[in-house]
C-alpha atoms as a PDB file:
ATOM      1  CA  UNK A   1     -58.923 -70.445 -27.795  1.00  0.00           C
ATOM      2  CA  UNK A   2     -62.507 -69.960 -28.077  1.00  0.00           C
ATOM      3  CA  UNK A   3     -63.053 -71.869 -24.635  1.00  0.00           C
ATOM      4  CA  UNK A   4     -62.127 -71.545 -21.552  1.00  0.00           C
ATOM      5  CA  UNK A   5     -61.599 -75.199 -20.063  1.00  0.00           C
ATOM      6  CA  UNK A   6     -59.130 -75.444 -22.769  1.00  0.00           C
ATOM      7  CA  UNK A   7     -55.505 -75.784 -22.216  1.00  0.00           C
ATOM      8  CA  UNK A   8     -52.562 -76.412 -23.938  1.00  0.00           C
ATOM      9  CA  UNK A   9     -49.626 -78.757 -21.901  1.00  0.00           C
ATOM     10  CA  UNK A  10     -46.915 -80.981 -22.279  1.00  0.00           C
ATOM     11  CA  UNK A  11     -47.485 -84.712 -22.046  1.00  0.00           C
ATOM     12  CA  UNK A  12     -44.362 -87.188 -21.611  1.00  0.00           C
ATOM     13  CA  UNK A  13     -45.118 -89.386 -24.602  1.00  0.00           C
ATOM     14  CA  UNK A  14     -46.841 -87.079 -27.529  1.00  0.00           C
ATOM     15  CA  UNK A  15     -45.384 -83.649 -26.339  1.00  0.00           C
ATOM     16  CA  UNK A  16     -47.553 -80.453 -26.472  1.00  0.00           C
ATOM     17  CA  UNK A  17     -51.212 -80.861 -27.165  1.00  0.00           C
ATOM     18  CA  UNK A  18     -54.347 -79.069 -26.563  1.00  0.00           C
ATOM     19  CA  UNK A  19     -56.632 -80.619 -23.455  1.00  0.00           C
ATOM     20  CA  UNK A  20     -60.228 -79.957 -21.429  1.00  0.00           C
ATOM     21  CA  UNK A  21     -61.030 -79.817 -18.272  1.00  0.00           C
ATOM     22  CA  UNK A  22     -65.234 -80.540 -18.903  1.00  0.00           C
ATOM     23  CA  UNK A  23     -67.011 -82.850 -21.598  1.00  0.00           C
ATOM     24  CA  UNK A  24     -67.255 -81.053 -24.631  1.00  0.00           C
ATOM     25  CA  UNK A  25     -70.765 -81.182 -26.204  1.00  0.00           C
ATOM     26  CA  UNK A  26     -71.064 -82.663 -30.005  1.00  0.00           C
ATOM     27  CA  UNK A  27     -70.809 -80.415 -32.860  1.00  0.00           C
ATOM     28  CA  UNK A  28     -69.219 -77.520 -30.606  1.00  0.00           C
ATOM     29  CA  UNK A  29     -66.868 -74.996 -32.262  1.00  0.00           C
ATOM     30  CA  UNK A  30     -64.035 -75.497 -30.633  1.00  0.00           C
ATOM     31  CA  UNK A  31     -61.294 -73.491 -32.431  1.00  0.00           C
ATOM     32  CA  UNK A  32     -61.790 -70.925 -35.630  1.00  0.00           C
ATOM     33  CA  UNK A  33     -58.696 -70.908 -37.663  1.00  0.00           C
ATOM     34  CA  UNK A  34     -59.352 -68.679 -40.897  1.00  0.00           C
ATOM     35  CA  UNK A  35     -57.267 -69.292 -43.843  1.00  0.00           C
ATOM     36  CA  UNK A  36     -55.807 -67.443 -46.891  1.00  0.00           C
ATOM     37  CA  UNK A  37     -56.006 -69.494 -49.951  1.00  0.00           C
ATOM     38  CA  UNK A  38     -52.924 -68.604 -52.266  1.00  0.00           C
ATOM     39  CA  UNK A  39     -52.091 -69.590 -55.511  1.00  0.00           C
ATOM     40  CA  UNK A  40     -49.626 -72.566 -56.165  1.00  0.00           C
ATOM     41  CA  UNK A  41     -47.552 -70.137 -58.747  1.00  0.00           C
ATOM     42  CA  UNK A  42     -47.468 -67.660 -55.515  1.00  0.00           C
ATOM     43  CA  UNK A  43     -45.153 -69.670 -53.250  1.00  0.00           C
ATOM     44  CA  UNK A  44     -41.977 -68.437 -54.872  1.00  0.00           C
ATOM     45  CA  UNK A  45     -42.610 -65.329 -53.634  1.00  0.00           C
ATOM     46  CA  UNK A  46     -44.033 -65.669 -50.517  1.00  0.00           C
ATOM     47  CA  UNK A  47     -40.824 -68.005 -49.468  1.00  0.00           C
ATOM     48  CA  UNK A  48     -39.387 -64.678 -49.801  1.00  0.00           C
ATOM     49  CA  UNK A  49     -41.447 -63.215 -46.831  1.00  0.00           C
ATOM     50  CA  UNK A  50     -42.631 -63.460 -43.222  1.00  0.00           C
ATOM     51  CA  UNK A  51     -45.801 -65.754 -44.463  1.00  0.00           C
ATOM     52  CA  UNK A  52     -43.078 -68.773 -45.428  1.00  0.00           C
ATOM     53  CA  UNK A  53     -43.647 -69.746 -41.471  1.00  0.00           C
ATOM     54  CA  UNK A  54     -46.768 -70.156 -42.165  1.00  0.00           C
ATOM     55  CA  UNK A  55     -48.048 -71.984 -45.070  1.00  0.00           C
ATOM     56  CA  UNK A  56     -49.417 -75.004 -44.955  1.00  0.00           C
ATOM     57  CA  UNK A  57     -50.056 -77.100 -47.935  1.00  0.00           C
ATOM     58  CA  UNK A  58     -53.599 -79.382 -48.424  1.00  0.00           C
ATOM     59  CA  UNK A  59     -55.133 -81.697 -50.765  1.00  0.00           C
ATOM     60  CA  UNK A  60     -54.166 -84.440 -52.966  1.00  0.00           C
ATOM     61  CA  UNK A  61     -51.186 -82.623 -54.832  1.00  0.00           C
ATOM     62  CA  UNK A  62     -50.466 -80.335 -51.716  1.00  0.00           C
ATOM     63  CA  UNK A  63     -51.616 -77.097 -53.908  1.00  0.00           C
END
Protein backbone atom coordinates (compact mmCIF):
# COMPACT_ATOMS: atom_id res chain seq x y z
CA UNK A 1 0.00 0.00 0.00
CA UNK A 2 1.01 3.38 -0.83
CA UNK A 3 0.71 4.43 2.99
CA UNK A 4 2.01 3.54 5.82
CA UNK A 5 -0.82 3.86 8.60
CA UNK A 6 -2.55 1.43 6.46
CA UNK A 7 -3.34 -2.02 7.49
CA UNK A 8 -5.13 -4.80 6.45
CA UNK A 9 -7.02 -7.10 9.52
CA UNK A 10 -9.70 -9.27 10.28
CA UNK A 11 -12.87 -7.89 11.81
CA UNK A 12 -15.53 -10.39 13.47
CA UNK A 13 -18.52 -9.26 11.43
CA UNK A 14 -17.23 -8.16 7.69
CA UNK A 15 -13.96 -10.29 7.69
CA UNK A 16 -10.70 -8.88 6.15
CA UNK A 17 -10.64 -5.24 5.26
CA UNK A 18 -8.19 -2.55 4.82
CA UNK A 19 -7.96 0.10 8.01
CA UNK A 20 -5.90 3.52 9.25
CA UNK A 21 -4.41 4.36 12.02
CA UNK A 22 -4.51 8.60 11.25
CA UNK A 23 -7.29 10.76 9.42
CA UNK A 24 -6.78 10.53 5.93
CA UNK A 25 -6.83 13.94 4.15
CA UNK A 26 -9.57 14.44 1.15
CA UNK A 27 -8.68 13.63 -2.29
CA UNK A 28 -5.51 11.51 -1.10
CA UNK A 29 -4.31 8.62 -3.31
CA UNK A 30 -4.68 6.01 -1.31
CA UNK A 31 -4.08 2.85 -3.41
CA UNK A 32 -2.89 2.69 -7.37
CA UNK A 33 -4.25 -0.39 -8.91
CA UNK A 34 -3.35 -0.33 -12.79
CA UNK A 35 -5.43 -2.31 -15.06
CA UNK A 36 -5.21 -4.22 -18.40
CA UNK A 37 -8.20 -3.66 -20.49
CA UNK A 38 -8.87 -6.93 -22.62
CA UNK A 39 -11.16 -7.62 -25.16
CA UNK A 40 -14.57 -9.39 -24.40
CA UNK A 41 -13.77 -12.01 -27.45
CA UNK A 42 -10.30 -12.55 -25.37
CA UNK A 43 -11.69 -14.31 -22.29
CA UNK A 44 -11.81 -17.72 -23.90
CA UNK A 45 -8.40 -17.74 -23.97
CA UNK A 46 -7.24 -16.19 -21.12
CA UNK A 47 -9.56 -18.79 -18.94
CA UNK A 48 -6.96 -20.92 -20.32
CA UNK A 49 -4.11 -19.15 -18.34
CA UNK A 50 -2.72 -17.84 -15.05
CA UNK A 51 -4.66 -14.28 -15.69
CA UNK A 52 -8.28 -16.31 -15.17
CA UNK A 53 -7.53 -15.43 -11.22
CA UNK A 54 -7.57 -12.32 -12.05
CA UNK A 55 -10.09 -10.75 -14.20
CA UNK A 56 -12.52 -8.75 -13.13
CA UNK A 57 -15.43 -7.76 -15.17
CA UNK A 58 -17.01 -3.82 -15.17
CA UNK A 59 -19.70 -1.88 -16.64
CA UNK A 60 -23.21 -2.29 -17.55
CA UNK A 61 -22.85 -5.64 -19.62
CA UNK A 62 -19.73 -6.76 -17.51
CA UNK A 63 -17.42 -6.40 -20.86
Amino acid sequence: MLKPYLFVDVTAAKGRGVFTRERIPANTVVEIAPVIVMQHKDREHLDKTLLHDYIFEWGKEKK
